[in-house]
Each structure stands twice: as structure tokens, then as C-alpha cells.
C-alpha atoms as a PDB file:
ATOM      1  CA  UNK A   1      97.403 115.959 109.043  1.00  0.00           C
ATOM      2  CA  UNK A   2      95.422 113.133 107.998  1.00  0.00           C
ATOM      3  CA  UNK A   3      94.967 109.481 108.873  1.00  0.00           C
ATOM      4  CA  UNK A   4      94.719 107.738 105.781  1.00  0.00           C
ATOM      5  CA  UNK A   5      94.766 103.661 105.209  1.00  0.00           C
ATOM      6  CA  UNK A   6      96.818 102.007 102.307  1.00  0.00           C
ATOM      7  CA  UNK A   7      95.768  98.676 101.502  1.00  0.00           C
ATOM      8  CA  UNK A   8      98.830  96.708  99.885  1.00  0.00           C
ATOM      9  CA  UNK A   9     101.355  99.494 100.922  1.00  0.00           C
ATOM     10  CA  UNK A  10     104.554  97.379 100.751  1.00  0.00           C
ATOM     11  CA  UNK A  11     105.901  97.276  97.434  1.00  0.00           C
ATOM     12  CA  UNK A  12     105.066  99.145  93.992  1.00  0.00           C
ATOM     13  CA  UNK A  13     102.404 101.674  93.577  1.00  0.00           C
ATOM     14  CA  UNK A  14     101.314 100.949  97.312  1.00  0.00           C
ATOM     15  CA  UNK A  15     104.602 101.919  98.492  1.00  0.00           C
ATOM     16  CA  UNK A  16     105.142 105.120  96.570  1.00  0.00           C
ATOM     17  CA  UNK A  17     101.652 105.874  97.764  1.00  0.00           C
ATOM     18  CA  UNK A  18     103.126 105.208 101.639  1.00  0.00           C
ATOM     19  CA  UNK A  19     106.187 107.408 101.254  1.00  0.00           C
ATOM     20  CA  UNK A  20     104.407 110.204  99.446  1.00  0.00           C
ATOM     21  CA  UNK A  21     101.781 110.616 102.328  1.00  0.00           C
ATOM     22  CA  UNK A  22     104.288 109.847 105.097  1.00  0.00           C
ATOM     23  CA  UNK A  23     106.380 112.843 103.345  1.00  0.00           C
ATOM     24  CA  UNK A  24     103.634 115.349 103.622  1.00  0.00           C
ATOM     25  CA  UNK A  25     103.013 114.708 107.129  1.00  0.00           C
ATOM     26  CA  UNK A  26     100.029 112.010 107.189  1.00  0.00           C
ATOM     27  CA  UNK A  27      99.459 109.541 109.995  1.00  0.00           C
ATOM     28  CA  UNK A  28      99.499 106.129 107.479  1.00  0.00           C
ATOM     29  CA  UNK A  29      98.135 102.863 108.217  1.00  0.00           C
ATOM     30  CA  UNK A  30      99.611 100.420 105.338  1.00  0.00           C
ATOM     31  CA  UNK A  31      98.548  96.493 105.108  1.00  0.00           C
ATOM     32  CA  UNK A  32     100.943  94.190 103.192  1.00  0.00           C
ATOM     33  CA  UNK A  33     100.254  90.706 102.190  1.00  0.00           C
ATOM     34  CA  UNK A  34     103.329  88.922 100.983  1.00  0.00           C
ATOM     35  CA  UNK A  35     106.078  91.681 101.044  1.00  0.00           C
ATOM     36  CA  UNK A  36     107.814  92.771 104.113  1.00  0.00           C
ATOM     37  CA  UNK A  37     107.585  96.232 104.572  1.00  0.00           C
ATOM     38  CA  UNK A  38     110.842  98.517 103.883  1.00  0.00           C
ATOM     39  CA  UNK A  39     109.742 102.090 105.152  1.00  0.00           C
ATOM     40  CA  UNK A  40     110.120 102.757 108.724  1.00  0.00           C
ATOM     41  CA  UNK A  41     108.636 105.938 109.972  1.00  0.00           C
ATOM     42  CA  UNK A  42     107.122 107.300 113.087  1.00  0.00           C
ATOM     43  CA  UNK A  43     103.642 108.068 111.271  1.00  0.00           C
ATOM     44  CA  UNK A  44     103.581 104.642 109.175  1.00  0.00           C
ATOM     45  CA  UNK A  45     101.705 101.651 111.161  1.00  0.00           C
ATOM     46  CA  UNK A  46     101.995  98.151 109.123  1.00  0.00           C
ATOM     47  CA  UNK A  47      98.868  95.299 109.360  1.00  0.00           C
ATOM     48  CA  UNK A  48      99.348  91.966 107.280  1.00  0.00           C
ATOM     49  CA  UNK A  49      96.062  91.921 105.600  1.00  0.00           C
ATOM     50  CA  UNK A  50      95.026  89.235 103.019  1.00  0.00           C
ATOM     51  CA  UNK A  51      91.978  90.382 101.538  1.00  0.00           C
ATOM     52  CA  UNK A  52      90.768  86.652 100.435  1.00  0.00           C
ATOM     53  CA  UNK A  53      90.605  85.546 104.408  1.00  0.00           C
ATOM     54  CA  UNK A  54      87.431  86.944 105.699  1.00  0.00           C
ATOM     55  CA  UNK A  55      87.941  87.029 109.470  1.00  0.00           C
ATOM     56  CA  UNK A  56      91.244  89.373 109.089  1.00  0.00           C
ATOM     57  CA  UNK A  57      88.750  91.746 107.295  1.00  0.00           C
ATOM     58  CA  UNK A  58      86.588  92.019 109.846  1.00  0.00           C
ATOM     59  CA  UNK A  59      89.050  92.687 112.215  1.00  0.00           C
ATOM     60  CA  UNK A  60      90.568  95.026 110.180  1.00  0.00           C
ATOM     61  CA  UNK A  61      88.715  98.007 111.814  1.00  0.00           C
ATOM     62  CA  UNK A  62      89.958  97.113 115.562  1.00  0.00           C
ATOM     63  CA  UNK A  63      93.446  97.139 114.336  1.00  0.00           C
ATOM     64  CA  UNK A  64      93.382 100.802 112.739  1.00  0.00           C
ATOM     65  CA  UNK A  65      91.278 101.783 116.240  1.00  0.00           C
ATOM     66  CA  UNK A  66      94.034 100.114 118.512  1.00  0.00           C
END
């Protein structure tokens, strides 16, 4: 098992991306932006992330580290 980050893992490509990981057994830790996030899953963690605010990116590390 891997822990593997997804940014913009709550709708389209991101999201197939989410499931397809979550279904082979990977710890996943998915950002959205805009979408609420449908999959709900013991090994899926969800961060809002916009990657145009600067100070959410630096904290983006903490979050994945709890």
C-alpha cells in the first residue's frame, strides 16, 4: 500500500484517478477546489486546495503530515 496525493481529485479525471487507487488498496490524499467531493472511503482524506492562493500551498505539507 501506498500513500499517494491527488491534486484536484473531485470530479473528472481526478476522480477516476481517486477511485482507481482507493480500489487497489492505496492510502489517498485528494484536494478539491470547487467540487464537493462524492467518494467516501476509509483510505481517501479530502483538503480544499486552490493552487492560485499561496499560503494554502505552503501549508499543504502539514495537512498530508496531520
Amino acid at each position: 500500500m501506498r500513500n499517494i496525493v491527488v491534486i484536484g481529485g473531485s470530479s473528472g479525471i481526478g476522480k477516476e484517478i481517486v477511485q482507481i487507487l482507493s480500489n487497489a488498496g492505496n492510502g489517498v490524499f485528494a484536494t478539491y477546489r470547487n467540487t464537493t467531493p462524492e467518494i467516501s472511503s476509509g483510505n481517501v482524506e479530502y483538503q480544499f486546495l486552490d493552487v492560485t492562493e499561496d499560503e494554502i500551498k505552503l501549508n499543504l505539507p502539514d495537512e498530508i503530515h496531520g
